[in-house]
C-alpha atoms as a PDB file:
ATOM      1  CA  UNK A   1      15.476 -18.481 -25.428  1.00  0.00           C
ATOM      2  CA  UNK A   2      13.028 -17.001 -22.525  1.00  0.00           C
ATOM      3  CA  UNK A   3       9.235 -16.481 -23.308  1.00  0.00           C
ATOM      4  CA  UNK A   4       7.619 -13.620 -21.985  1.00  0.00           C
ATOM      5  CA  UNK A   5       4.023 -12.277 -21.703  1.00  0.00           C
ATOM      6  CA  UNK A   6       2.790  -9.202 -20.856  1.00  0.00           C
ATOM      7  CA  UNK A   7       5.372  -7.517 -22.384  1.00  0.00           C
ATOM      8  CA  UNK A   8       3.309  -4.715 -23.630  1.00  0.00           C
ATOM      9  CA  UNK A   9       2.977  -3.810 -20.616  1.00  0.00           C
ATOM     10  CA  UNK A  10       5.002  -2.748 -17.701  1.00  0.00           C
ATOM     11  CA  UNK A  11       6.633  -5.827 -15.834  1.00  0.00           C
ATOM     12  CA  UNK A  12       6.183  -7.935 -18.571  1.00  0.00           C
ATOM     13  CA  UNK A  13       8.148  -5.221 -20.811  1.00  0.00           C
ATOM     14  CA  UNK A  14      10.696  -4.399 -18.040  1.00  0.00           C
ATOM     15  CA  UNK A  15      11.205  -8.079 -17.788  1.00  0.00           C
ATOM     16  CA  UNK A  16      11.953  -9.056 -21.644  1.00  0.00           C
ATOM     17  CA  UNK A  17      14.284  -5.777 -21.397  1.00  0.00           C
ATOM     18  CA  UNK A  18      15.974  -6.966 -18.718  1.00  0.00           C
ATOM     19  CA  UNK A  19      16.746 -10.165 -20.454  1.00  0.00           C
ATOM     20  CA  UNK A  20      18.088  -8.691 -23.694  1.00  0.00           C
ATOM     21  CA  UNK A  21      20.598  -6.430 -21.883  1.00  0.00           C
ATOM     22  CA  UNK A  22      21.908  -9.624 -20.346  1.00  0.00           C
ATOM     23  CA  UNK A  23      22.500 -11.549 -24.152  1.00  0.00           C
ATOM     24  CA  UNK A  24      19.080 -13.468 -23.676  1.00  0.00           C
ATOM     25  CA  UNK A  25      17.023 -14.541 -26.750  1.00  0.00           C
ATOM     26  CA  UNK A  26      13.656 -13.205 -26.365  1.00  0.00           C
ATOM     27  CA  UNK A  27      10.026 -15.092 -27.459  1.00  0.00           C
ATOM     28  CA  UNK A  28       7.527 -12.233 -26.671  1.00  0.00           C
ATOM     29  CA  UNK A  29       3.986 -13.412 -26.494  1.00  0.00           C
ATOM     30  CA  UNK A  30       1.521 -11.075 -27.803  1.00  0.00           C
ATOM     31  CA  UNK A  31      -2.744 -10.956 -28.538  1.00  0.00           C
ATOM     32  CA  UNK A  32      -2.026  -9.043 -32.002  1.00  0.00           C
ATOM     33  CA  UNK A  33       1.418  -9.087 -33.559  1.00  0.00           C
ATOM     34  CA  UNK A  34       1.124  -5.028 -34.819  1.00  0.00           C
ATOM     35  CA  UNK A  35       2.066  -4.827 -31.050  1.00  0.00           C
ATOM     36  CA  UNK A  36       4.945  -6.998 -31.337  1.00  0.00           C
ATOM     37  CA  UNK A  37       6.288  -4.619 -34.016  1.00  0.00           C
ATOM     38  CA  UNK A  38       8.771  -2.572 -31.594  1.00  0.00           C
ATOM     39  CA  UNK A  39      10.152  -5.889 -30.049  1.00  0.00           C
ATOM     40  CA  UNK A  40      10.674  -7.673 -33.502  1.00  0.00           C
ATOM     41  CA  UNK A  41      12.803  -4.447 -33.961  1.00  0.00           C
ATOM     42  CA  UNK A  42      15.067  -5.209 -30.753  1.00  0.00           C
ATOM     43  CA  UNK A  43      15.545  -8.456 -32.231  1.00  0.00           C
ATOM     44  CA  UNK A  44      12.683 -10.657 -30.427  1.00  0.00           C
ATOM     45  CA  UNK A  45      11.143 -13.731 -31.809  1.00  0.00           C
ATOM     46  CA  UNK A  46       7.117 -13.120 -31.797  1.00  0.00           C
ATOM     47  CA  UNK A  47       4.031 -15.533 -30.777  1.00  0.00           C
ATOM     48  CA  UNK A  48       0.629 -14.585 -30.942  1.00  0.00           C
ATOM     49  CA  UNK A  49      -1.739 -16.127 -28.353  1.00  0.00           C
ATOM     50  CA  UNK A  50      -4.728 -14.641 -26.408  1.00  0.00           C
ATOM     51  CA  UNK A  51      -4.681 -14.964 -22.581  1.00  0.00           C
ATOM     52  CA  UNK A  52      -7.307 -17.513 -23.047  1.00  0.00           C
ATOM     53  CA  UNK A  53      -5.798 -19.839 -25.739  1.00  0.00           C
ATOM     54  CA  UNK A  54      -4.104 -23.059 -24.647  1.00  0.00           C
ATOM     55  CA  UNK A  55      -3.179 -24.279 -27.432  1.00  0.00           C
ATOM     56  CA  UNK A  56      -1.496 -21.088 -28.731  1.00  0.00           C
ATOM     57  CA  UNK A  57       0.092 -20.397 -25.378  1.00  0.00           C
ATOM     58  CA  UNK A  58       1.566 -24.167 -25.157  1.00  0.00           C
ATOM     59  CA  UNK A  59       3.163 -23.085 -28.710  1.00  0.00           C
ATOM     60  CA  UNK A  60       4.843 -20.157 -27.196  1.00  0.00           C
ATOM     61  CA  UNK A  61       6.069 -22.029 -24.743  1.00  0.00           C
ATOM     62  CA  UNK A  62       7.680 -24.527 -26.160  1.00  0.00           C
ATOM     63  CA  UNK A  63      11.275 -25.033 -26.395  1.00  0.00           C
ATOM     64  CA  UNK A  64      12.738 -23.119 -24.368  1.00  0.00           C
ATOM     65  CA  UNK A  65      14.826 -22.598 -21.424  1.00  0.00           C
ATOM     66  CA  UNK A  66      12.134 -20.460 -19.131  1.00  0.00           C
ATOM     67  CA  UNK A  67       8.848 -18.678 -19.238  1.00  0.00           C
ATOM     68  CA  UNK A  68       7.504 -15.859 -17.719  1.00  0.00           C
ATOM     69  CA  UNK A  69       3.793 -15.304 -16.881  1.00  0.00           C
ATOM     70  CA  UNK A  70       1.470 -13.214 -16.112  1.00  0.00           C
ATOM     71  CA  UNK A  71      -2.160 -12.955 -15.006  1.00  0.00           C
ATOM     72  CA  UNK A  72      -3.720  -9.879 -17.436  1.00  0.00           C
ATOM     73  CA  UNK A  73      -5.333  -7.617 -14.566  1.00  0.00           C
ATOM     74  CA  UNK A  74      -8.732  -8.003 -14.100  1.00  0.00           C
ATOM     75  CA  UNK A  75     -10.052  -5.376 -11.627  1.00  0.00           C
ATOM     76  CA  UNK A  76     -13.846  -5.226 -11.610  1.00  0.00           C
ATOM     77  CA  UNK A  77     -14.384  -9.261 -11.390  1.00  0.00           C
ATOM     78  CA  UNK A  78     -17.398 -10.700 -11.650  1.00  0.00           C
ATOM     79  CA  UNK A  79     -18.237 -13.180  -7.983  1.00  0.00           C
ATOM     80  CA  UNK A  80     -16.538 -16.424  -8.232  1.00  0.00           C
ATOM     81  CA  UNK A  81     -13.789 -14.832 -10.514  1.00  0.00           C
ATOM     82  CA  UNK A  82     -14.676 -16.811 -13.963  1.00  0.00           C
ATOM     83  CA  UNK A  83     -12.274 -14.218 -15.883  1.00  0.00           C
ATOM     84  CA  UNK A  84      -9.408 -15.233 -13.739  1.00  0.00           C
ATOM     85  CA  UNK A  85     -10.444 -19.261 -13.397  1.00  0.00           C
ATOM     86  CA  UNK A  86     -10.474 -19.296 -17.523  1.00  0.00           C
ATOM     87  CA  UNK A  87      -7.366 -17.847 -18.021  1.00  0.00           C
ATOM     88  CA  UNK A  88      -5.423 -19.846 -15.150  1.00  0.00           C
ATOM     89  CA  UNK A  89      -6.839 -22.548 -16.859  1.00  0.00           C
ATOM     90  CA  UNK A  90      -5.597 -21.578 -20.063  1.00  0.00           C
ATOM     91  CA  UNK A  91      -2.349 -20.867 -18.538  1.00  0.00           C
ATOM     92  CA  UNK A  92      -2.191 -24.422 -16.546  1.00  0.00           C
ATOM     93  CA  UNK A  93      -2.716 -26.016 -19.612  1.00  0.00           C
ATOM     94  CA  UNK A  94      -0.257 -24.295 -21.591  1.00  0.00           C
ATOM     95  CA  UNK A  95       3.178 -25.063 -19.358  1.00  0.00           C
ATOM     96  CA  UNK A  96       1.586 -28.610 -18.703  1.00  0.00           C
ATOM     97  CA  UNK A  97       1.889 -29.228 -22.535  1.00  0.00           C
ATOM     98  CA  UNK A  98       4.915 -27.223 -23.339  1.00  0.00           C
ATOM     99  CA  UNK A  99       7.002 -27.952 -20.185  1.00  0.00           C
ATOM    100  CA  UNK A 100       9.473 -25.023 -20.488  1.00  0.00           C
ATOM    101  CA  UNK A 101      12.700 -26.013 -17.842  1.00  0.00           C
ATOM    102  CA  UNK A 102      11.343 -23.318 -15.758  1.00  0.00           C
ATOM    103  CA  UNK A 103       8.626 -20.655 -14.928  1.00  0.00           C
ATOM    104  CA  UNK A 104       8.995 -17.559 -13.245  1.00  0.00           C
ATOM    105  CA  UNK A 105       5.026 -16.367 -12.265  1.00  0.00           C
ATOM    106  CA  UNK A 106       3.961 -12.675 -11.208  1.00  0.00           C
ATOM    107  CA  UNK A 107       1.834 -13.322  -8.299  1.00  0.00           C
ATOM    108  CA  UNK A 108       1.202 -10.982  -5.332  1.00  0.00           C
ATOM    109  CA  UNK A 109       1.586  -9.874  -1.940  1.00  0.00           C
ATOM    110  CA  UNK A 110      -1.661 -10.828   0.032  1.00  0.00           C
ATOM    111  CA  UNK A 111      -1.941 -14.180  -2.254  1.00  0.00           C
ATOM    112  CA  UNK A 112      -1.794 -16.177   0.554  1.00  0.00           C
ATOM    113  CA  UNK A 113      -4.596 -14.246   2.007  1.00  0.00           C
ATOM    114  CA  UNK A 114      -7.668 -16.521   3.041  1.00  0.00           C
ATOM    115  CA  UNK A 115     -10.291 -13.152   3.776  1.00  0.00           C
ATOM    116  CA  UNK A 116     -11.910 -12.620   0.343  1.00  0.00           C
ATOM    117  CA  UNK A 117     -10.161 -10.029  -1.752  1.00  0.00           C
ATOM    118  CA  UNK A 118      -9.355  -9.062  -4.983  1.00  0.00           C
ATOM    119  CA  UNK A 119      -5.668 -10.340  -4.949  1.00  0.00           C
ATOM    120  CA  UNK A 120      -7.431 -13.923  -4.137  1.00  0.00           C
ATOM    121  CA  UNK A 121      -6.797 -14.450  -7.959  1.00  0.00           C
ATOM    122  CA  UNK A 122      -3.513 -14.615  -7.791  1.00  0.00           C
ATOM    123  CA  UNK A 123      -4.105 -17.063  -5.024  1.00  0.00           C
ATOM    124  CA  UNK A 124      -6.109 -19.383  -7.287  1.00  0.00           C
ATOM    125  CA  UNK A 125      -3.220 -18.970  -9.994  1.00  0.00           C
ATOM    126  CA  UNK A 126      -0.734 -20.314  -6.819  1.00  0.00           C
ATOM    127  CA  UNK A 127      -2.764 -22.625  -6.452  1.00  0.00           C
ATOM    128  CA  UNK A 128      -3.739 -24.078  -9.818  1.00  0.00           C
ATOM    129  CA  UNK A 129      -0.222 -24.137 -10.726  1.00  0.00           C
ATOM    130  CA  UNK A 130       1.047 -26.150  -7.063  1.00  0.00           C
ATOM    131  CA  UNK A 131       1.481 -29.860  -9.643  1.00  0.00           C
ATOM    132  CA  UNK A 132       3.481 -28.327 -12.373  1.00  0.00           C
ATOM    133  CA  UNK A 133       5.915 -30.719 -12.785  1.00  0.00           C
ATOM    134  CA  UNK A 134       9.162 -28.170 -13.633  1.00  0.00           C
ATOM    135  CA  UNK A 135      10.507 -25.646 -11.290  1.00  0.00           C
ATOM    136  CA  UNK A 136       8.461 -22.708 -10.626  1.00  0.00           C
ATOM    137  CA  UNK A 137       8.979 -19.364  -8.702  1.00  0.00           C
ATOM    138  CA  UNK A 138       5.954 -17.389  -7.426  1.00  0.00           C
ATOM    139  CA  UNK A 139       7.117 -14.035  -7.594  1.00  0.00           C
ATOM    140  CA  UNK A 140       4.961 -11.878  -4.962  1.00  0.00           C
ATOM    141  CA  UNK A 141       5.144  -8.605  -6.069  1.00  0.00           C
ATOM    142  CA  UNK A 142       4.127  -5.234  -3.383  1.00  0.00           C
ATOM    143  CA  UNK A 143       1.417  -2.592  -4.199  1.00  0.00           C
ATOM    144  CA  UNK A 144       2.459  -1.361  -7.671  1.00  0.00           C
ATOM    145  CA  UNK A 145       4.552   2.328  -7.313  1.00  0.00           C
ATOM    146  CA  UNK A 146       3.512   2.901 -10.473  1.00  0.00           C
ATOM    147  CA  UNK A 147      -0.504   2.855  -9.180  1.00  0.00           C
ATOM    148  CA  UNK A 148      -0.224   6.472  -8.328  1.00  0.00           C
ATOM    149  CA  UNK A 149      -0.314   7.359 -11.939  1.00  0.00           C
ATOM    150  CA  UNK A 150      -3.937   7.927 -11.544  1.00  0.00           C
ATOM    151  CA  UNK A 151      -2.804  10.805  -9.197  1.00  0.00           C
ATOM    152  CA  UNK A 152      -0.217  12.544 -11.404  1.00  0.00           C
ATOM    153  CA  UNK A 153      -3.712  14.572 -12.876  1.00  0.00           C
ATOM    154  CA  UNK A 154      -5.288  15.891  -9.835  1.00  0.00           C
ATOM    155  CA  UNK A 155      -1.728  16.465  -8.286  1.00  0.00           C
ATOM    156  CA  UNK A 156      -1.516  18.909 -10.854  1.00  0.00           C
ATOM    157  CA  UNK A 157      -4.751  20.353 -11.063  1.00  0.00           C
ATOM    158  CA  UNK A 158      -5.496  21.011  -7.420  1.00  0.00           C
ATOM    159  CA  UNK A 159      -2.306  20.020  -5.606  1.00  0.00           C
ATOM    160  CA  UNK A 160      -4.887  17.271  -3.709  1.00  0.00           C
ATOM    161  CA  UNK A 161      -4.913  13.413  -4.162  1.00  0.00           C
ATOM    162  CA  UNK A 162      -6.984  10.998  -2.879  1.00  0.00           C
ATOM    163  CA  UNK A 163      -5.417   8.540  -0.442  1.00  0.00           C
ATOM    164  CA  UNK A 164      -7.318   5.159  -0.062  1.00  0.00           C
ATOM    165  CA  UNK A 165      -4.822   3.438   1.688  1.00  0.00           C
ATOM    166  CA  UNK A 166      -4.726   4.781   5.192  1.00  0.00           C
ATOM    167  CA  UNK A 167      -4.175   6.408   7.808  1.00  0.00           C
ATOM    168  CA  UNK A 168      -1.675   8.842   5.928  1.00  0.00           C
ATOM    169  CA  UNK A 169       1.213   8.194   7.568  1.00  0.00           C
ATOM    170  CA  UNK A 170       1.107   4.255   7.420  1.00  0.00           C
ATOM    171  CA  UNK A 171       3.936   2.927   5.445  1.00  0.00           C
ATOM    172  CA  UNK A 172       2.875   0.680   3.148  1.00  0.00           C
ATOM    173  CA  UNK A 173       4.915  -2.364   1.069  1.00  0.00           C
ATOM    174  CA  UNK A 174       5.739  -0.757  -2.194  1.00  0.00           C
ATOM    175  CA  UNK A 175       7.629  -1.930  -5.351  1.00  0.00           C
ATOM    176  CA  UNK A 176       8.574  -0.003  -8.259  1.00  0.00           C
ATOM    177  CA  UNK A 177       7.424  -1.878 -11.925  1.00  0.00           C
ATOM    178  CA  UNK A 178      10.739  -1.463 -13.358  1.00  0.00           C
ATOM    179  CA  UNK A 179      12.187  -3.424 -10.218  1.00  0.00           C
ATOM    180  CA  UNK A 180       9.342  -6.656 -10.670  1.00  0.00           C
ATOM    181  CA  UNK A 181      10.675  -6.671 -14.803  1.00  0.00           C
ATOM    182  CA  UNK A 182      14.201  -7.185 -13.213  1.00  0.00           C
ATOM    183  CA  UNK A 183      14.082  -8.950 -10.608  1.00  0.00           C
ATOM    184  CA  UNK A 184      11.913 -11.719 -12.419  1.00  0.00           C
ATOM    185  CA  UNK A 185      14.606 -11.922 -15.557  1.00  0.00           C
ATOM    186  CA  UNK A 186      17.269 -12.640 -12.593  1.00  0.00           C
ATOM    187  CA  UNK A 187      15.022 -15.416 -11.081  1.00  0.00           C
ATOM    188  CA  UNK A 188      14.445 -16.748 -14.660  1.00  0.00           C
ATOM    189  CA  UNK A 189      18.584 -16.738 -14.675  1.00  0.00           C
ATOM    190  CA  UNK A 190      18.955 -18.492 -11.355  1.00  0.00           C
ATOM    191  CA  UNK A 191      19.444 -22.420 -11.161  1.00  0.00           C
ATOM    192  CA  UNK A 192      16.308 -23.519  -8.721  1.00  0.00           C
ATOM    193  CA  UNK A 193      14.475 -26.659  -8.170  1.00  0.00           C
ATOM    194  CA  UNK A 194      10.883 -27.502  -6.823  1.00  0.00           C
ATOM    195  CA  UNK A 195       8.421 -24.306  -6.054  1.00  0.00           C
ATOM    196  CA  UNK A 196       9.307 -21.554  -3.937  1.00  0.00           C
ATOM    197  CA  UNK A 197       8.208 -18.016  -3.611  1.00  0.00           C
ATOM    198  CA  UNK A 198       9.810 -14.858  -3.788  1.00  0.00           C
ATOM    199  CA  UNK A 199       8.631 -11.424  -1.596  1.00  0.00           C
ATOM    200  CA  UNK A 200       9.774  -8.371  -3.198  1.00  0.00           C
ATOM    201  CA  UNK A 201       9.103  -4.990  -2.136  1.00  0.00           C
ATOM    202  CA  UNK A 202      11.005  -1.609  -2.512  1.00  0.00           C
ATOM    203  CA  UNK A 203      14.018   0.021  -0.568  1.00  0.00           C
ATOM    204  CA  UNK A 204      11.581   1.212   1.864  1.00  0.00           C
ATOM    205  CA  UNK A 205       8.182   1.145   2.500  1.00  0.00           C
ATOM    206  CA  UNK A 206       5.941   4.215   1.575  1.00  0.00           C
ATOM    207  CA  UNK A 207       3.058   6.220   3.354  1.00  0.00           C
ATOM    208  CA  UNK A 208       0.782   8.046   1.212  1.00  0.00           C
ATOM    209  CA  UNK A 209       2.470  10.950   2.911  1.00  0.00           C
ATOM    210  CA  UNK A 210       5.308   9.991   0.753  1.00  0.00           C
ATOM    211  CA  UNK A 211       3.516   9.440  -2.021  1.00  0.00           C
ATOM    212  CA  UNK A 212       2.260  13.163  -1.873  1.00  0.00           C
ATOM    213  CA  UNK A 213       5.860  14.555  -1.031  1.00  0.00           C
ATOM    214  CA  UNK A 214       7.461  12.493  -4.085  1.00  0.00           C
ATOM    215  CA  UNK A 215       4.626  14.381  -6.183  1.00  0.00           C
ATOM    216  CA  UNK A 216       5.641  18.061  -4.502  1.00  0.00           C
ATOM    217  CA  UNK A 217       9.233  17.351  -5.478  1.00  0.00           C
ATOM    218  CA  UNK A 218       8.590  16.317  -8.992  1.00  0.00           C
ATOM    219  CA  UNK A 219       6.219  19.113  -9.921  1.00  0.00           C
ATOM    220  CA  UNK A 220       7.607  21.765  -7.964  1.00  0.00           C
ATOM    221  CA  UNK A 221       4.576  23.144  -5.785  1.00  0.00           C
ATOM    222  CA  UNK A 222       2.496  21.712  -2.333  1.00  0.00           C
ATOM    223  CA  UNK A 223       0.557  18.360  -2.954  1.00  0.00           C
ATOM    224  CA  UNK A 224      -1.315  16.922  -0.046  1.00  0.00           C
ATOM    225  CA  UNK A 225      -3.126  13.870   0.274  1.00  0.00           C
ATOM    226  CA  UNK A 226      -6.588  13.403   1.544  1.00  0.00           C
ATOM    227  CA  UNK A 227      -8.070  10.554   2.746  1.00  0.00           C
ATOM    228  CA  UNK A 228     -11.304   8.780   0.897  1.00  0.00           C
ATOM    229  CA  UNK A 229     -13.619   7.832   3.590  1.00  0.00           C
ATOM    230  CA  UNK A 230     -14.500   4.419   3.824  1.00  0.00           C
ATOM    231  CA  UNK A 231     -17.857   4.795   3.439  1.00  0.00           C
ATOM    232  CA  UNK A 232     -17.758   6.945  -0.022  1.00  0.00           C
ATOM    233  CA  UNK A 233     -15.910   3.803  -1.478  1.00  0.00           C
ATOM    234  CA  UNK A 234     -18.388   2.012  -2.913  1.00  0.00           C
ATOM    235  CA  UNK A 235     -20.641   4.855  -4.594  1.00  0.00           C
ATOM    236  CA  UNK A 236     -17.123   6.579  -5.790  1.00  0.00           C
ATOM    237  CA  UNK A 237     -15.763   2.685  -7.439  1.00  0.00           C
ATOM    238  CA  UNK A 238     -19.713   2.513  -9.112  1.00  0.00           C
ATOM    239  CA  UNK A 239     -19.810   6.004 -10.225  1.00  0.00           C
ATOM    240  CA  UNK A 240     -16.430   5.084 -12.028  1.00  0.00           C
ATOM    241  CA  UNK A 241     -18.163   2.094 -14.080  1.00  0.00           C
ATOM    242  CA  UNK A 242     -17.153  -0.694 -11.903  1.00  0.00           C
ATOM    243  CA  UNK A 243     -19.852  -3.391 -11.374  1.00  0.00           C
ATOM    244  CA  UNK A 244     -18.675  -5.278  -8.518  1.00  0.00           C
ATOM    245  CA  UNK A 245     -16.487  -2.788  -6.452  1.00  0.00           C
ATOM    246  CA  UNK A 246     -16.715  -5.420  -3.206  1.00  0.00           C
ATOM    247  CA  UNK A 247     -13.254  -7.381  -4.028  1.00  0.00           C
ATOM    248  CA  UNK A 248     -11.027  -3.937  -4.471  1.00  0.00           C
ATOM    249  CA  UNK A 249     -12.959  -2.530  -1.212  1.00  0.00           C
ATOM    250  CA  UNK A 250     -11.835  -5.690   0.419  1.00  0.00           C
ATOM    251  CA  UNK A 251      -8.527  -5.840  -0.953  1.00  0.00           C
ATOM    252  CA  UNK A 252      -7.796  -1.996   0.287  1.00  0.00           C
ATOM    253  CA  UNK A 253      -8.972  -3.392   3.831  1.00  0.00           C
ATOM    254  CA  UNK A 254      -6.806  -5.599   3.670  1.00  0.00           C
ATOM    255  CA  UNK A 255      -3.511  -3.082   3.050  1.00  0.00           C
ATOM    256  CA  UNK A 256      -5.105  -0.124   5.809  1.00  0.00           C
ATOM    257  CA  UNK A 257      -5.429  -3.068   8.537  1.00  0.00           C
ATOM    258  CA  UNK A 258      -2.755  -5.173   7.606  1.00  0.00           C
ATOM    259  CA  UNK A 259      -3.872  -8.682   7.006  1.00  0.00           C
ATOM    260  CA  UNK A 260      -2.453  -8.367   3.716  1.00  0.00           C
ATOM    261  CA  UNK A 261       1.271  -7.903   4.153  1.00  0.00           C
ATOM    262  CA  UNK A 262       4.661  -9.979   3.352  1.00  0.00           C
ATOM    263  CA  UNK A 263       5.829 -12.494   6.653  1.00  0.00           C
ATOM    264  CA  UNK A 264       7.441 -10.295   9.698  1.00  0.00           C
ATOM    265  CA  UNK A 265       6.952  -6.867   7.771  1.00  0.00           C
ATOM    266  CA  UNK A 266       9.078  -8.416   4.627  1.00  0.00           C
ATOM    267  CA  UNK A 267      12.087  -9.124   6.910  1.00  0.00           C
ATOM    268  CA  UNK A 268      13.141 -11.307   4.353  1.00  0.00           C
ATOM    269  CA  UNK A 269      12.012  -9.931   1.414  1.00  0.00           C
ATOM    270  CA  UNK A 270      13.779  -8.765  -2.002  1.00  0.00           C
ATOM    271  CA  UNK A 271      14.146  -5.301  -2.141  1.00  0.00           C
ATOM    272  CA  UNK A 272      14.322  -3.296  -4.991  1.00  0.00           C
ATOM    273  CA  UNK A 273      16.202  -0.667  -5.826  1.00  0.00           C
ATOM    274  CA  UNK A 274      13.815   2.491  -7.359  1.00  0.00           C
ATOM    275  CA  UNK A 275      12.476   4.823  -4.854  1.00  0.00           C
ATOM    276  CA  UNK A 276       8.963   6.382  -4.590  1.00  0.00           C
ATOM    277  CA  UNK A 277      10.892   9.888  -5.837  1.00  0.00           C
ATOM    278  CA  UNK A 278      12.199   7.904  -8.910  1.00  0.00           C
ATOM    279  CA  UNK A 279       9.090   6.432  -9.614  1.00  0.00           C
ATOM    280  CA  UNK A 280       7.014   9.451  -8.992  1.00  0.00           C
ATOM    281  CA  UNK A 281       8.956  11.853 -11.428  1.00  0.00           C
ATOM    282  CA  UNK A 282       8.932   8.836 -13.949  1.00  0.00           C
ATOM    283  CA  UNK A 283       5.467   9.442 -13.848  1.00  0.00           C
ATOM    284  CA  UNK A 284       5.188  12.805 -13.711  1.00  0.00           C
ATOM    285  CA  UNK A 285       7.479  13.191 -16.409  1.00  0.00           C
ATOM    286  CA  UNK A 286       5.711  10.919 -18.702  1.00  0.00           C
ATOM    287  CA  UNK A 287       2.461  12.682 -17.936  1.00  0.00           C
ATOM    288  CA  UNK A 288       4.228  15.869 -19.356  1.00  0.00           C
ATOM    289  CA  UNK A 289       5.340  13.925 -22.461  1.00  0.00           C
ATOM    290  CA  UNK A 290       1.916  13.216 -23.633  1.00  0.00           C
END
């Protein structure tokens, strides 16, 4: 039996997947068991625990042969990142208590990162979780493929998306979702000892070039990207309801000068095996479905 969170979501969901197609049992971890309805159905045991309950979480985790886990996103921080402390906390406490054989973490590329950035919670979760006793695997994931679904709209509209990350033909370190869900049910499978941590990135990097290209193909007409200026960031980020845009203006820094990237350009990362074309018609597709 392998626990899973996040499995309403993307990676968390790709993960559990991943597991049942190779004859795993399945505890999914859920905040409201109506959403564990559709993996009950697929045959998985349910726990209900909120992102911030110990107690609850050390229950889920019990008994079994590995856990996977997951930070829940938290994009517009507050300074000092109390969202992300509490829930590491919660998290810390949790495997501490239930001492599962093994733990397979999402973390991040850039998590190593000293300048101050938004991935630095993933950093503290690194951190925090450097004296659990059983093995653990920090699984440092690339800039999400799947992030460009907040293009597939104006792609469509006016065959124009915005491009943060820049300049437009830098190739950036890029993973597919689908590709994180798998590759962390194989490192739940593999016999390890002590920490260690795990780069994974996609089958080649991606410019936002590529990004717009992958759109053209999918939707069948010209998309271009255009770069956001730098100095529209902030007003853009506020005018979108965020509070405290600094840490996600820092953390695209980061990417555009490269100070947050894997060791020698991931020379010895994973790589995965979904392109930006794949994942870009996923999306597009989807879009279409809704």
């Amino acid at each position: 039996m392998f626990a899973v969170t996040g499995a309403t979501g993307k990676v968390g969901g790709a993960t559990a997947r991943a597991l049942l197609a190779a004859g795993k049992s399945v505890r999914v971890v859920v905040r409201d068991r109506a959403k564990g309805e559709e993996w009950s159905r697929l045959g998985c045991e349910i726990a209900v625990a909120d992102s911030g309950d110990a107690a609850g979480l050390a229950q889920a985790f019990s008994g079994v042969e590995g856990v996977f886990v997951m930070l829940p996103p938290v994009f517009d921080p507050s300074p000092g990142f109390p969202e992300a402390r509490a829930m590491i906390a919660a998290l810390h406490a949790a495997l501490a208590q239930a001492r599962p054989a093994k733990v397979v973490v999402l973390s991040t590329i850039g998590a190593e990162a000293s300048q101050p950035n938004l991935l630095n919670q993933l950093g503290l979760l690194e951190q925090s979780f450097a004296d659990l006793p059983m093995p653990v695997t920090f699984l440092r994931a690339a800039w999400f493929m799947e992030n460009a679904a907040w293009d597939v709209e104006p792609a469509r509209s006016s065959g124009v998306i915005p491009s943060y990350l820049q300049p437009l033909d830098k190739p950036f370190p890029m993973i597919a979702t689908g590709d994180v869900g798998r590759t962390a049910a194989e490192l739940l499978l593999e016999d390890c000892s002590g920490h260690r941590v795990v780069e994974l990135e996609g089958p080649r990097r991606v410019s936002p070039n590529d990004i717009a290209e992958a759109f053209a193909n999918a939707l069948g007409w010209s998309v271009k990207p255009e770069i956001v200026a730098r100095k529209d960031w902030e007003a853009l980020f506020l005018a979108q309801g965020m509070q405290h845009p600094t840490p996600r203006m820092q953390m695209l820094d980061g990417f555009n000068a490269g100070w947050i990237d894997f060791a020698q350009r991931g020379a010895h990362a994973r790589k995965g095996s979904i392109t930006i074309d794949q994942a870009i018609a996923a999306l597009a597709g989807a879009e279409s479905e809704s």
